[in-house]
C-alpha atoms as a PDB file:
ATOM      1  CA  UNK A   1       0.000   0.000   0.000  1.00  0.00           C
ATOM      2  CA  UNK A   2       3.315   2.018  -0.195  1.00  0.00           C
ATOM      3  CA  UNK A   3       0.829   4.381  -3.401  1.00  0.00           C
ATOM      4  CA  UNK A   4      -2.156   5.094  -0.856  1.00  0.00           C
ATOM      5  CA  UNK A   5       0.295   6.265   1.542  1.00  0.00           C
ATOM      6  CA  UNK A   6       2.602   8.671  -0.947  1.00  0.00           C
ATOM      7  CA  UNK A   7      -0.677  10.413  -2.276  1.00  0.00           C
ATOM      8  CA  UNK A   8      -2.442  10.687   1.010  1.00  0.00           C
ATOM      9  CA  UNK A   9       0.844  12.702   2.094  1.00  0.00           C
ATOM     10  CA  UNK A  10       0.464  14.452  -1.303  1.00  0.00           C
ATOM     11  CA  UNK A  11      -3.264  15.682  -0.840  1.00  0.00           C
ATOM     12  CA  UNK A  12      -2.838  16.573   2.840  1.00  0.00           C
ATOM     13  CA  UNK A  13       0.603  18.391   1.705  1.00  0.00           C
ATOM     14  CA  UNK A  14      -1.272  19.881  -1.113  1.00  0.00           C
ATOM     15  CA  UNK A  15      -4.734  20.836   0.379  1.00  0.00           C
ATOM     16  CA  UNK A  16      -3.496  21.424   3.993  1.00  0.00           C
ATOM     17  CA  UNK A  17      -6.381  23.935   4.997  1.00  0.00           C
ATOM     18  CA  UNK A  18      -9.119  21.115   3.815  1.00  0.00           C
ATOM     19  CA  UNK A  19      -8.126  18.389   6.141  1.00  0.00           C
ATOM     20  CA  UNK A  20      -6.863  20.525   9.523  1.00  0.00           C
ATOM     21  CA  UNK A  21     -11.228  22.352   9.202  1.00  0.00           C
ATOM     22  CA  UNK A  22     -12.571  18.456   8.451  1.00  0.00           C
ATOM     23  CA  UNK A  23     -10.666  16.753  11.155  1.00  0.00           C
ATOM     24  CA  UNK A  24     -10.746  19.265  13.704  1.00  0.00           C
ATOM     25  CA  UNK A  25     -14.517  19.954  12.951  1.00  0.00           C
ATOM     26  CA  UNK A  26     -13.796  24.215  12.927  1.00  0.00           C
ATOM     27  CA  UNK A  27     -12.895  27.028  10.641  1.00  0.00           C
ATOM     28  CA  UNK A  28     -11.178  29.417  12.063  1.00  0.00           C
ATOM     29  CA  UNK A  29      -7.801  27.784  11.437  1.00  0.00           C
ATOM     30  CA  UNK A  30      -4.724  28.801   9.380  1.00  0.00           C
ATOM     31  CA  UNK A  31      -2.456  26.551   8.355  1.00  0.00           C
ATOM     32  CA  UNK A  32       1.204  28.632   8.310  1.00  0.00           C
ATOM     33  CA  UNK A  33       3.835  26.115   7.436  1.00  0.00           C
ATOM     34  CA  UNK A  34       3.933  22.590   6.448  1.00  0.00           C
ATOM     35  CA  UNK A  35       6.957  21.106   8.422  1.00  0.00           C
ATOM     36  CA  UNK A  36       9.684  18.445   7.803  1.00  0.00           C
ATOM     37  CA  UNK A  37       8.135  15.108   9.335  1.00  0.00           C
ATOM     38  CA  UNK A  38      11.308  13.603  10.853  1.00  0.00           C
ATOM     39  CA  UNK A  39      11.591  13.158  14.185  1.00  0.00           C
ATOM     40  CA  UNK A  40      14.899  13.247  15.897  1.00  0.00           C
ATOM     41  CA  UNK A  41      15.213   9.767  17.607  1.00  0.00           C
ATOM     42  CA  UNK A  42      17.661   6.665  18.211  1.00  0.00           C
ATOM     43  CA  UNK A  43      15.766   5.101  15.463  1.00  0.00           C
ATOM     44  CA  UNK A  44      14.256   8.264  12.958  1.00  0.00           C
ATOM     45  CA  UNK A  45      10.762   8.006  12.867  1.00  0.00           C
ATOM     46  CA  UNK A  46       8.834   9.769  10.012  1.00  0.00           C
ATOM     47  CA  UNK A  47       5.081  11.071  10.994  1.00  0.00           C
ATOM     48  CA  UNK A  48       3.020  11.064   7.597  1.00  0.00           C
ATOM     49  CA  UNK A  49       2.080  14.584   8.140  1.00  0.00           C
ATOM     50  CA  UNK A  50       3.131  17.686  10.441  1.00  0.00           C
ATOM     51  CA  UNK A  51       1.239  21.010  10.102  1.00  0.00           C
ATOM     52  CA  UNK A  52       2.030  24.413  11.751  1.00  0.00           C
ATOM     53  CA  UNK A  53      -1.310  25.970  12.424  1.00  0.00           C
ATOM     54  CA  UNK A  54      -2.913  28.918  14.129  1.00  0.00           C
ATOM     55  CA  UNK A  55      -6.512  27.958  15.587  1.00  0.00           C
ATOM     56  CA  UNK A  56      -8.272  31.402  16.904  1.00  0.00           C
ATOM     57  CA  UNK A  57      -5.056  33.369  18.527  1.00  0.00           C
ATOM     58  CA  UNK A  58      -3.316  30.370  19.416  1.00  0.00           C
ATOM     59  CA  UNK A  59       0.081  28.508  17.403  1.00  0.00           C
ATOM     60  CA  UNK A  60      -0.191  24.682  17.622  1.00  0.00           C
ATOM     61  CA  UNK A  61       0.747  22.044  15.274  1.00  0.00           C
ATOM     62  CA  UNK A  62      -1.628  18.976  13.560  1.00  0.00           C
ATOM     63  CA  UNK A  63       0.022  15.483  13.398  1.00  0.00           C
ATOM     64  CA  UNK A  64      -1.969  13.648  10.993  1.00  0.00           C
ATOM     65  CA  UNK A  65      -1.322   9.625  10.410  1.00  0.00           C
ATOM     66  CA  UNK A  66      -3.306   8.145   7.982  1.00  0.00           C
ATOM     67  CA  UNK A  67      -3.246   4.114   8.375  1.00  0.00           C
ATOM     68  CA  UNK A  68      -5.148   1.451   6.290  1.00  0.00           C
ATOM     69  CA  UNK A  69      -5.284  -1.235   9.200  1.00  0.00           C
ATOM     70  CA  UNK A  70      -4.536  -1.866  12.307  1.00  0.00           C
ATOM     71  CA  UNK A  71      -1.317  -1.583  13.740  1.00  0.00           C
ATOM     72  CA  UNK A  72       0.177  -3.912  16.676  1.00  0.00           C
ATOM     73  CA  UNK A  73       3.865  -3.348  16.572  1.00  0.00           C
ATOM     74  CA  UNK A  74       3.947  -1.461  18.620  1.00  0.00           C
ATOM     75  CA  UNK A  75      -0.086  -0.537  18.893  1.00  0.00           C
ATOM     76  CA  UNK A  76      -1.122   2.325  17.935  1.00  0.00           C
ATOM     77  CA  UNK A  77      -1.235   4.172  21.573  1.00  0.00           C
ATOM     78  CA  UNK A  78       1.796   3.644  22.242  1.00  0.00           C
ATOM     79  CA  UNK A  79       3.054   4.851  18.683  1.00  0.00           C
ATOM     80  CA  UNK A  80       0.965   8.005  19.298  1.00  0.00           C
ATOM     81  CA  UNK A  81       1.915   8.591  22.148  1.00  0.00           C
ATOM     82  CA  UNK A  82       5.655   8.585  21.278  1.00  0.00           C
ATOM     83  CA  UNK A  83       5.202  10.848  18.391  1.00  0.00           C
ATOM     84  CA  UNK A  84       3.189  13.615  20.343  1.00  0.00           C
ATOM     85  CA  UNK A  85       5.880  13.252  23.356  1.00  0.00           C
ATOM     86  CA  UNK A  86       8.652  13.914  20.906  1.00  0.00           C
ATOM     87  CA  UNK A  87       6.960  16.636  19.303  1.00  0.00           C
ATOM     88  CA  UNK A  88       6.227  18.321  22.552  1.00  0.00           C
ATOM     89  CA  UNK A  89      10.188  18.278  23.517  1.00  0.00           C
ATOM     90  CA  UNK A  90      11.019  19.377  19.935  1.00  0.00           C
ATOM     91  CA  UNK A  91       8.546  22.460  19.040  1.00  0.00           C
ATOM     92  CA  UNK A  92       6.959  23.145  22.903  1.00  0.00           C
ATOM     93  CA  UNK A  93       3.437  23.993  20.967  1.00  0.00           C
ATOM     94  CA  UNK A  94       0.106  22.238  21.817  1.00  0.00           C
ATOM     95  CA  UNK A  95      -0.626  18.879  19.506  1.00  0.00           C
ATOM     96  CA  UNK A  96      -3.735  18.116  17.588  1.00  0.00           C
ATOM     97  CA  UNK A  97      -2.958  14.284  16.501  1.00  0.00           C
ATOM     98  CA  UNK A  98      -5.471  12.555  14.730  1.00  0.00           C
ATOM     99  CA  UNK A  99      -5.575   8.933  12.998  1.00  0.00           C
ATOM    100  CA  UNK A 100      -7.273   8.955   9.816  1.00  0.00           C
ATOM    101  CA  UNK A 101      -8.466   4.986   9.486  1.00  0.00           C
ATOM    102  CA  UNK A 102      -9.087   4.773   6.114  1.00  0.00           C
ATOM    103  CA  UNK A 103     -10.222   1.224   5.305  1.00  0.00           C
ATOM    104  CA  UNK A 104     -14.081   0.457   6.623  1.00  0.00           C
ATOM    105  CA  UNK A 105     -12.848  -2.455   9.049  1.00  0.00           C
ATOM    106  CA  UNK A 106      -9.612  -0.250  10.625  1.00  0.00           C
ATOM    107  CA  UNK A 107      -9.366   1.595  13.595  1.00  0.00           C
ATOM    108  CA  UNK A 108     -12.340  -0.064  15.349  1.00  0.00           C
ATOM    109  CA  UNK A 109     -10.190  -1.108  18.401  1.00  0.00           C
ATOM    110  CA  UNK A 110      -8.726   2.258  18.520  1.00  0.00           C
ATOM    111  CA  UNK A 111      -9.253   3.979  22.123  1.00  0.00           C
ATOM    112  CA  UNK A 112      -8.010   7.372  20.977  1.00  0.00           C
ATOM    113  CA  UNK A 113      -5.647   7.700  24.065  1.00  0.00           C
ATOM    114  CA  UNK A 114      -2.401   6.408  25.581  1.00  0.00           C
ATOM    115  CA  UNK A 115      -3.414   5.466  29.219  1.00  0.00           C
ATOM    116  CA  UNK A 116      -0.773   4.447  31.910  1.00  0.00           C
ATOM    117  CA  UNK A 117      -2.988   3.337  35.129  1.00  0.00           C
ATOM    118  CA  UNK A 118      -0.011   4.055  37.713  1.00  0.00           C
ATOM    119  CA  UNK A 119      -0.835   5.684  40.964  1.00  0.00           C
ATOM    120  CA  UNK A 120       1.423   9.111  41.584  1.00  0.00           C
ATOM    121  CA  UNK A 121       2.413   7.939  37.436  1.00  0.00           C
ATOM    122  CA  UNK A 122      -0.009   8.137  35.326  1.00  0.00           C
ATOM    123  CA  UNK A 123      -0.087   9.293  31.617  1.00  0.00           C
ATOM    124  CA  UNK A 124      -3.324  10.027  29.691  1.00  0.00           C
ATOM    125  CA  UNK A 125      -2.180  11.360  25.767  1.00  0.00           C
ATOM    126  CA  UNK A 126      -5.388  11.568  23.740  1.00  0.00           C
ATOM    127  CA  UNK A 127      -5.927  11.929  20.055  1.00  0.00           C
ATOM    128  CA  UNK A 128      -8.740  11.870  18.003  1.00  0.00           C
ATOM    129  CA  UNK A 129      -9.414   8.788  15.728  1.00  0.00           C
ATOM    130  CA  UNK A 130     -11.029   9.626  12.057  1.00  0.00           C
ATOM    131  CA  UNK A 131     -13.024   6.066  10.594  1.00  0.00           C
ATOM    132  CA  UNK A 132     -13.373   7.536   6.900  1.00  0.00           C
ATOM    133  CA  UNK A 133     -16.182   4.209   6.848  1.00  0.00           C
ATOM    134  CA  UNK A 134     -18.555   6.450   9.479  1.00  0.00           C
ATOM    135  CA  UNK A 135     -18.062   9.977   7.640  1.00  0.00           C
ATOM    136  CA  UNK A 136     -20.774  10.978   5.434  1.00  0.00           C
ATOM    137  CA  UNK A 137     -19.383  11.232   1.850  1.00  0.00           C
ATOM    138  CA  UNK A 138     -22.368  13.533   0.401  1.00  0.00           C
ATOM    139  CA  UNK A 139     -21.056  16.042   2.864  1.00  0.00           C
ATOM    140  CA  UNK A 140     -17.763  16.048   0.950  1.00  0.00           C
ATOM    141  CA  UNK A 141     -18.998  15.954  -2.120  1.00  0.00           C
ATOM    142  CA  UNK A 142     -21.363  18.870  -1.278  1.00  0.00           C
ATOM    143  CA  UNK A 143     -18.015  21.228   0.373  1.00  0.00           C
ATOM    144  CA  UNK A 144     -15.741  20.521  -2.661  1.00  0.00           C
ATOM    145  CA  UNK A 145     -12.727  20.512  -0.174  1.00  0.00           C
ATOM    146  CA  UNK A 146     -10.490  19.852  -3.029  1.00  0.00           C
ATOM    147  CA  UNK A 147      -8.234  17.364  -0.596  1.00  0.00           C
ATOM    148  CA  UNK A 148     -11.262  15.535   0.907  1.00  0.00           C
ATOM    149  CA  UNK A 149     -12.306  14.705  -2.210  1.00  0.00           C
ATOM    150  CA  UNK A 150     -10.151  11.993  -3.426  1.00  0.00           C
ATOM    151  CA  UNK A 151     -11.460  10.583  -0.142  1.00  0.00           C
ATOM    152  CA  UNK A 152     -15.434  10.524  -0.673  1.00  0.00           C
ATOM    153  CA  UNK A 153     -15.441   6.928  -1.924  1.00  0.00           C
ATOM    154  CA  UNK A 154     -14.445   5.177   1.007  1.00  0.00           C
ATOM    155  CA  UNK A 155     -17.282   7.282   3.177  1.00  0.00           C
ATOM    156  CA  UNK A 156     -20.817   6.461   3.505  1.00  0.00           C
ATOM    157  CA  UNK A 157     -22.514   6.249   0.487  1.00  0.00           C
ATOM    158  CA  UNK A 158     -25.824   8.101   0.380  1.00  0.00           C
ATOM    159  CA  UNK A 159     -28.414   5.331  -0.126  1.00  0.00           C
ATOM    160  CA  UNK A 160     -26.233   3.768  -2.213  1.00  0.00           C
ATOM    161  CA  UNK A 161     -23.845   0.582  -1.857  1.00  0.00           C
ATOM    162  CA  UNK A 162     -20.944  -0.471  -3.998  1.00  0.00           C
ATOM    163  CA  UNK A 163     -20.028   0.716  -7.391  1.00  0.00           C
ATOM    164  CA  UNK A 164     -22.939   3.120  -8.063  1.00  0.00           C
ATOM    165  CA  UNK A 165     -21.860   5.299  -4.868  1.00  0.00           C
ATOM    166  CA  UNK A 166     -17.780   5.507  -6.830  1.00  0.00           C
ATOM    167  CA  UNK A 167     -19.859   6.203  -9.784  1.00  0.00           C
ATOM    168  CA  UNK A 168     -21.141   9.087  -7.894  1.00  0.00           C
ATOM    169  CA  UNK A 169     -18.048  10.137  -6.547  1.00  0.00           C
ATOM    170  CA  UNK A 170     -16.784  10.281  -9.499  1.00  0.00           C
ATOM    171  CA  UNK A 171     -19.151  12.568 -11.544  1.00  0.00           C
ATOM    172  CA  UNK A 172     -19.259  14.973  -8.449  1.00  0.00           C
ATOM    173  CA  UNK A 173     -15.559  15.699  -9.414  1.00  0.00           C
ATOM    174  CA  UNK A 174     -16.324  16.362 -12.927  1.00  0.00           C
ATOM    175  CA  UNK A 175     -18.999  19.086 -12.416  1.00  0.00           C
ATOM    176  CA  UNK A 176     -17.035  20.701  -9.854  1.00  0.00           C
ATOM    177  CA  UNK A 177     -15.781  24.065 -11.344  1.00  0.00           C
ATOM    178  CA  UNK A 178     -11.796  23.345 -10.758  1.00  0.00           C
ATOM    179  CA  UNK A 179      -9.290  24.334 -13.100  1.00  0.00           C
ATOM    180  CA  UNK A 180      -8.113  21.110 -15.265  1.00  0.00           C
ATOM    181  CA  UNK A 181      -4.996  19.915 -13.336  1.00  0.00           C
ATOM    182  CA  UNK A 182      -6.487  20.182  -9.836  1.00  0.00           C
ATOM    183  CA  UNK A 183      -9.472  18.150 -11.306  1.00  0.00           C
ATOM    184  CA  UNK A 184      -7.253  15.745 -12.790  1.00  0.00           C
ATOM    185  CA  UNK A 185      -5.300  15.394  -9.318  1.00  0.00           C
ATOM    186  CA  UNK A 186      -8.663  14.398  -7.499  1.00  0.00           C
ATOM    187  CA  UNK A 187      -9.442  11.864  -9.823  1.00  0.00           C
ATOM    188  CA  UNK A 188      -6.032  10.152  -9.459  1.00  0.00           C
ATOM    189  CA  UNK A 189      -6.401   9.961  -6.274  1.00  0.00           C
ATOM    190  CA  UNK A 190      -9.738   8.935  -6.345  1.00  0.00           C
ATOM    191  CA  UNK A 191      -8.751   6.115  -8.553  1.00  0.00           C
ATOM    192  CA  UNK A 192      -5.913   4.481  -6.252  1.00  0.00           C
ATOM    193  CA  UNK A 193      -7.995   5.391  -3.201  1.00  0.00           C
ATOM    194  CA  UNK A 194     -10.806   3.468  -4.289  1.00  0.00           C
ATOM    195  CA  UNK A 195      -8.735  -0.170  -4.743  1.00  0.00           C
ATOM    196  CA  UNK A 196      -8.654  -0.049  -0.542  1.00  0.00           C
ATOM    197  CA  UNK A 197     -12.531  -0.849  -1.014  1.00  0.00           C
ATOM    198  CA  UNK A 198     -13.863  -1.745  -4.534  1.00  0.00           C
ATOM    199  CA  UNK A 199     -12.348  -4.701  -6.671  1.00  0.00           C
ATOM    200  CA  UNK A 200      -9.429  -3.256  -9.125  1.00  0.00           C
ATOM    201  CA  UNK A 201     -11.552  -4.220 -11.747  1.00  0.00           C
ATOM    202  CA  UNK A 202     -14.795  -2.103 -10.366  1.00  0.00           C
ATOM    203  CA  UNK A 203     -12.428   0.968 -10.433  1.00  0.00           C
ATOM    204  CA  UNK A 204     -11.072   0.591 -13.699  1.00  0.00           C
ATOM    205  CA  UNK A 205     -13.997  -0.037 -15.340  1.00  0.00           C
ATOM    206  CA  UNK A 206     -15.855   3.645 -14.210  1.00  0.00           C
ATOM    207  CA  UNK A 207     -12.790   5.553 -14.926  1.00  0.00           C
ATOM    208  CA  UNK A 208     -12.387   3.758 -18.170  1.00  0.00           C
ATOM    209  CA  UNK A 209     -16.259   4.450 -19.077  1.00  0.00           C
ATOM    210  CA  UNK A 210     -15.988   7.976 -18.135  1.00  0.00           C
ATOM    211  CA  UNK A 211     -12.841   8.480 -20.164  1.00  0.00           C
ATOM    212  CA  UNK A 212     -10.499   9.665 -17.723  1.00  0.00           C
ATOM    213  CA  UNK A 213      -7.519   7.324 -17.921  1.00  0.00           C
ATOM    214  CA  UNK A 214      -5.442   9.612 -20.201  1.00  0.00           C
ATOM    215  CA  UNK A 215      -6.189  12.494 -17.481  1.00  0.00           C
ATOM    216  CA  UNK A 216      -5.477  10.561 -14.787  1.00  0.00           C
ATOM    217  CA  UNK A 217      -2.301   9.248 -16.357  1.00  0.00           C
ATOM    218  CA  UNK A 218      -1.094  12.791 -17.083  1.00  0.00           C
ATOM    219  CA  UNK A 219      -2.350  14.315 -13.644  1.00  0.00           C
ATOM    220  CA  UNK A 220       0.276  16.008 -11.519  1.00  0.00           C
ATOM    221  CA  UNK A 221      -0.230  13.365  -8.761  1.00  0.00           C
ATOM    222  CA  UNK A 222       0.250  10.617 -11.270  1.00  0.00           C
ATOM    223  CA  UNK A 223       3.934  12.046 -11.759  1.00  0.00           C
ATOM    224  CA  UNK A 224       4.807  13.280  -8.592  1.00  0.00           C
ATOM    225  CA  UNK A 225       4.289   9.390  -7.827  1.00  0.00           C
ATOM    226  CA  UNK A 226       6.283   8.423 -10.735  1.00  0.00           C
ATOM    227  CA  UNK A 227       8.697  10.492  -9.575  1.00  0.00           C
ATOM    228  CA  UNK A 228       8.843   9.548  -6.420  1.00  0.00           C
ATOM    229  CA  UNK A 229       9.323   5.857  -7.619  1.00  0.00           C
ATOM    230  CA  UNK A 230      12.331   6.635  -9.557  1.00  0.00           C
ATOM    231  CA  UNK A 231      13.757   8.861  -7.146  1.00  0.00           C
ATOM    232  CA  UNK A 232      13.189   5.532  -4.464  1.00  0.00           C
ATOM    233  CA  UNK A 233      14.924   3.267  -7.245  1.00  0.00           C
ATOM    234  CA  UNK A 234      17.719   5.542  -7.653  1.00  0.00           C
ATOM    235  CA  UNK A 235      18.431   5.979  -3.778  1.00  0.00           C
ATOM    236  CA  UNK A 236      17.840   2.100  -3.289  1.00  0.00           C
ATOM    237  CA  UNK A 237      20.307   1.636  -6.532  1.00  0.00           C
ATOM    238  CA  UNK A 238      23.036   3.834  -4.462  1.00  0.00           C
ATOM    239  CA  UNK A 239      22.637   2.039  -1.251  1.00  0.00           C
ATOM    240  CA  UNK A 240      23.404  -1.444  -2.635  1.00  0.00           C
ATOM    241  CA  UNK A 241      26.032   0.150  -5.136  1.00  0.00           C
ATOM    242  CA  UNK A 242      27.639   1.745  -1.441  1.00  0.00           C
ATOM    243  CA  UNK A 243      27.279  -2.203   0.461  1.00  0.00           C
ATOM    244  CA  UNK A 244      28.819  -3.122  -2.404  1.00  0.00           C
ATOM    245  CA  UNK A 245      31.569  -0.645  -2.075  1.00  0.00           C
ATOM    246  CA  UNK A 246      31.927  -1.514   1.261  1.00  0.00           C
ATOM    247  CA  UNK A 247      32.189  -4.988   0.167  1.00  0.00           C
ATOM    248  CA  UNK A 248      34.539  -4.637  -2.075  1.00  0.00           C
ATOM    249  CA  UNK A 249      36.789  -2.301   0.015  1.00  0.00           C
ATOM    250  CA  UNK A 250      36.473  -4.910   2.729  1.00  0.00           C
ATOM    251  CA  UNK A 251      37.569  -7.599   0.870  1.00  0.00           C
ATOM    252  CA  UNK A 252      40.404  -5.623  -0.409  1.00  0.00           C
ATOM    253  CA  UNK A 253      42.126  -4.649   3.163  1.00  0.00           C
ATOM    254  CA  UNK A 254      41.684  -8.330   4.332  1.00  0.00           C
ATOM    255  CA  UNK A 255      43.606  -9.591   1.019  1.00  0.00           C
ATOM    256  CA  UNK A 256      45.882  -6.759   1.326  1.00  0.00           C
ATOM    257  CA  UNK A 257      46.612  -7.375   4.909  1.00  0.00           C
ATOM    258  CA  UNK A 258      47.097 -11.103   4.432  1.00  0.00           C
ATOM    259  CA  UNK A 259      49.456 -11.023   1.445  1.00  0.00           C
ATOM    260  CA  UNK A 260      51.531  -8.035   3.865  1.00  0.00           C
ATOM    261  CA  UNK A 261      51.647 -10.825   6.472  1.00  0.00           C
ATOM    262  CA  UNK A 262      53.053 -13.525   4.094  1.00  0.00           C
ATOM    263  CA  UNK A 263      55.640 -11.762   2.294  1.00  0.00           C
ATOM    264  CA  UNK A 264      57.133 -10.496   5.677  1.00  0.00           C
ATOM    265  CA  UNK A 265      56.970 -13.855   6.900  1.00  0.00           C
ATOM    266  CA  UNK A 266      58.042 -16.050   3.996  1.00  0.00           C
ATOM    267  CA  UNK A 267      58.671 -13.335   1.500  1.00  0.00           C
ATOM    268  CA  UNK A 268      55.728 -14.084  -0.817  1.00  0.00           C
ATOM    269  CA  UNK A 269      55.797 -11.053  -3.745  1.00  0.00           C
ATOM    270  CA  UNK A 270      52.738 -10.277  -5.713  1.00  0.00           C
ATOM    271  CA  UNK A 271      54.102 -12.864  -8.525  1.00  0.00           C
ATOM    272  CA  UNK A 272      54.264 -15.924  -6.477  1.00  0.00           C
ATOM    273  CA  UNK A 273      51.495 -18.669  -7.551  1.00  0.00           C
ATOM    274  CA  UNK A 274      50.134 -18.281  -4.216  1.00  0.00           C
ATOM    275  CA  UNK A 275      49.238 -14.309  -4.114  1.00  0.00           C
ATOM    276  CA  UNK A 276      47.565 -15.288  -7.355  1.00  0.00           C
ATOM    277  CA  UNK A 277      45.880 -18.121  -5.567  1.00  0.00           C
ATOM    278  CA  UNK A 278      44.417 -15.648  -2.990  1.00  0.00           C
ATOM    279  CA  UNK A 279      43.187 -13.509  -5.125  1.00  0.00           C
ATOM    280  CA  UNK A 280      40.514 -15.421  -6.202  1.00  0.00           C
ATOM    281  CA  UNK A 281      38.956 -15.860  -2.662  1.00  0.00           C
ATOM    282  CA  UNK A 282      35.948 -13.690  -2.223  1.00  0.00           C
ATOM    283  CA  UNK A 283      34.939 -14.662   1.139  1.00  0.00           C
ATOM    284  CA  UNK A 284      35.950 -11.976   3.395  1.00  0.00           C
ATOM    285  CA  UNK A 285      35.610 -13.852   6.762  1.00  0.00           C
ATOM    286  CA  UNK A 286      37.473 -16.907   5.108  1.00  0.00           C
ATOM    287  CA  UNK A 287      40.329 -14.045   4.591  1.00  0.00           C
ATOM    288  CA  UNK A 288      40.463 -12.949   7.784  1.00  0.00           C
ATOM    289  CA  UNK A 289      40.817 -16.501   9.270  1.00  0.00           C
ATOM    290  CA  UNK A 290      43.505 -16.962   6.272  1.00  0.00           C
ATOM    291  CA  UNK A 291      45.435 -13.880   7.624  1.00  0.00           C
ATOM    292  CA  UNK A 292      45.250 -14.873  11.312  1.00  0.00           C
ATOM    293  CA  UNK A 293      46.712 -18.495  10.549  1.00  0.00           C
ATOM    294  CA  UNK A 294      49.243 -16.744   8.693  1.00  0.00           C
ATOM    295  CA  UNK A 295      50.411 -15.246  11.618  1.00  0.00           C
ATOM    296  CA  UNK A 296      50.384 -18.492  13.625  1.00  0.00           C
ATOM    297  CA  UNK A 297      51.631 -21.275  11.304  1.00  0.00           C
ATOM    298  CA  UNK A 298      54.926 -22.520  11.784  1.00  0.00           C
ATOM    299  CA  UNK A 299      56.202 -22.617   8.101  1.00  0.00           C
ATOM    300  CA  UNK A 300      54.571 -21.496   4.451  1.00  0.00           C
ATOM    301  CA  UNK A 301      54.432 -25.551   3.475  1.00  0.00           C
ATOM    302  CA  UNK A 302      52.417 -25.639   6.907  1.00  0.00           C
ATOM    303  CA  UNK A 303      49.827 -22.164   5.740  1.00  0.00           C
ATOM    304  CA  UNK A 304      49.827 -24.154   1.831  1.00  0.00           C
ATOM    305  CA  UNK A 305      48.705 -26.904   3.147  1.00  0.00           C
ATOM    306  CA  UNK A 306      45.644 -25.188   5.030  1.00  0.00           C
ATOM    307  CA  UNK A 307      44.894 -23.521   1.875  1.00  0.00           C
ATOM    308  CA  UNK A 308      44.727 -26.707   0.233  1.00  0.00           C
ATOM    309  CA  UNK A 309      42.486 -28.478   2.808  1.00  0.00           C
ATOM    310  CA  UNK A 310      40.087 -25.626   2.083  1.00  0.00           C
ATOM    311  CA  UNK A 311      39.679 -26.422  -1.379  1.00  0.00           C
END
C-alpha cells in the first residue's frame, strides 16, 4: 500500500487547509507552514504529516497519520503517544494528533488515548481517531474541499452501496468548477484510493467508461508518484552500489593485509602462484581466518597446506 500512503501525504501536503477544518470539525484555522516530518530519535521516525497551524489566537501544530489497518507493533497508543511526546520536547506547541483509518474495518479497536494506570504515574495522551467508513461522503462531495475529495469513496454512500456510490463520486468531481490539473489530481487519487474498497476491476472499469484514464495518467499526482518511484529506485540503486563498495573495500584490506603478512613472513611477492591463488577468494571472513593463521603457522608448506584443505 506504499501508493495510498505517498498520495495521502500528497493531498494533505497539497490541500493542507481542507483536512486541519474536516478533522478538527472548525474554521477558524490557518495553516502557516507545512513542516519536515522527521523526528529526531535513536531510530528516525517519520510522521506522515506535520502542520504548523494557528486555531483562533493560538500557534499549535496537527500530526496527521493516515493508516489502512490496524497496527500492533507497537499498537497504535503507544506509537501516538511517542510521536506527540517527541513533538512536545522538539517544538513546545500544543498537539492536535489525529488517525485517519481509512479502510471500513480499521481503527475499530482504537481507544483514541495512551493510558498508563499508575498511581502518583499516570499518563493520559489523547488523540482523536477519524473512521473515513462512518463519515458521510455527500457532505464532501457537497463542500468541494479539493483534498477531501479523493477521499469521498471510502465514506458512507448516500443510499447507495458499492459501485454506483464511486460512480457518484466520481461525476461529483467532474462538475465541480476546478481548473483542469487540480481536477485531474482528485481523480487520481480517487482512482488508487478506491482499490482499498472496490475490486481493481470495479475501479477501472468507471474511470475507463468515463474516459479519464489519459487524465489521470497525465495528472500532476500521477507524476509526482512516478517520480517519487524513480527517485526511491535511484536511492535504493546507491545504497546497494555503497554495500557493495563496502564490500569490495572490505575484501580488499583483508587480502591486502594477508598477502603483507606472508611476504614479511616467507617473503611471498605479488608474482608468487600463491598471491595469485588468494586472489581469487571472495569470502571476506574466510580471509580474515587466512590472515590470522598466517600469523600463527609454523612454516609457508604448513599455511599451503591449510589452503589446500580448504579447497
Amino acid at each position: 500500500m506504499a501508493d495510498v500512503d505517498t498520495i495521502s501525504k500528497y493531498l494533505i501536503q497539497r490541500y493542507p487547509d481542507d483536512f486541519v477544518r474536516f478533522s478538527l470539525s472548525r474554521d477558524d484555522i490557518k495553516v502557516l507552514a507545512v513542516l519536515d516530518t522527521e523526528q529526531p530519535t535513536v531510530k528516525a521516525r517519520r510522521t506522515d504529516s506535520l502542520l504548523r497551524v494557528r486555531i483562533g489566537d493560538t500557534k499549535c501544530l496537527v500530526h496527521t497519520e493516515f493508516q489502512t489497518a490496524d497496527r500492533t507493533n507497537p499498537p497504535m497508543p503507544r506509537r501516538m503517544a511517542g510521536y506527540i511526546g517527541r513533538l512536545v520536547e522538539q517544538y513546545g506547541l500544543p498537539v492536535y494528533a489525529i488517525v485517519i483509518y481509512l479502510r471500513p474495518d480499521a481503527g475499530r479497536r482504537d481507544p483514541g488515548h495512551y493510558f498508563q494506570e499508575s498511581p502518583g504515574h499516570r499518563i493520559l495522551i489523547e488523540y482523536q481517531v477519524i473512521r473515513l467508513s462512518e463519515q458521510a461522503g455527500q457532505s464532501i462531495l457537497a463542500s468541494g474541499a479539493v483534498g477531501l475529495l479523493p477521499f469521498a469513496p471510502l465514506m458512507q454512500p448516500a443510499g447507495q452501496v458499492s459501485a454506483a456510490w464511486l460512480e457518484t463520486c466520481v461525476r461529483a468531481v467532474q462538475a465541480q468548477p476546478l481548473d483542469l490539473s487540480v481536477k485531474a489530481d482528485c481523480l487520481a487519487g480517487m482512482s488508487l484510493l478506491s482499490g482499498l474498497v472496490y475490486a481493481p476491476e470495479t475501479v477501472s472499469t468507471i474511470f475507463f467508461k468515463e474516459g479519464l484514464m489519459d487524465l489521470i495518467r497525465e495528472s500532476p499526482v500521477a507524476q509526482y508518484l512516478t517520480q517519487q518511484a524513480r527517485e526511491e529506485g535511484i536511492e535504493q540503486g546507491r545504497q546497494e552500489g555503497r554495500q557493495e563498495g563496502r564490500e569490495h573495500g572490505s575484501r580488499e584490506r583483508a587480502m591486502e593485509a594477508l598477502l603483507d603478512v606472508l611476504e614479511i613472513r616467507f617473503a611471498v611477492d605479488t608474482t608468487d602462484p600463491l598471491a595469485a591463488r588468494i586472489a581469487t577468494i571472495d569470502d571476506v571472513q574466510r580471509l580474515k581466518q587466512l590472515h590470522r593463521a598466517a600469523i600463527q603457522v609454523p612454516s609457508l608448506k604448513a599455511f599451503r597446506h591449510l589452503l589446500d584443505a580448504d579447497e
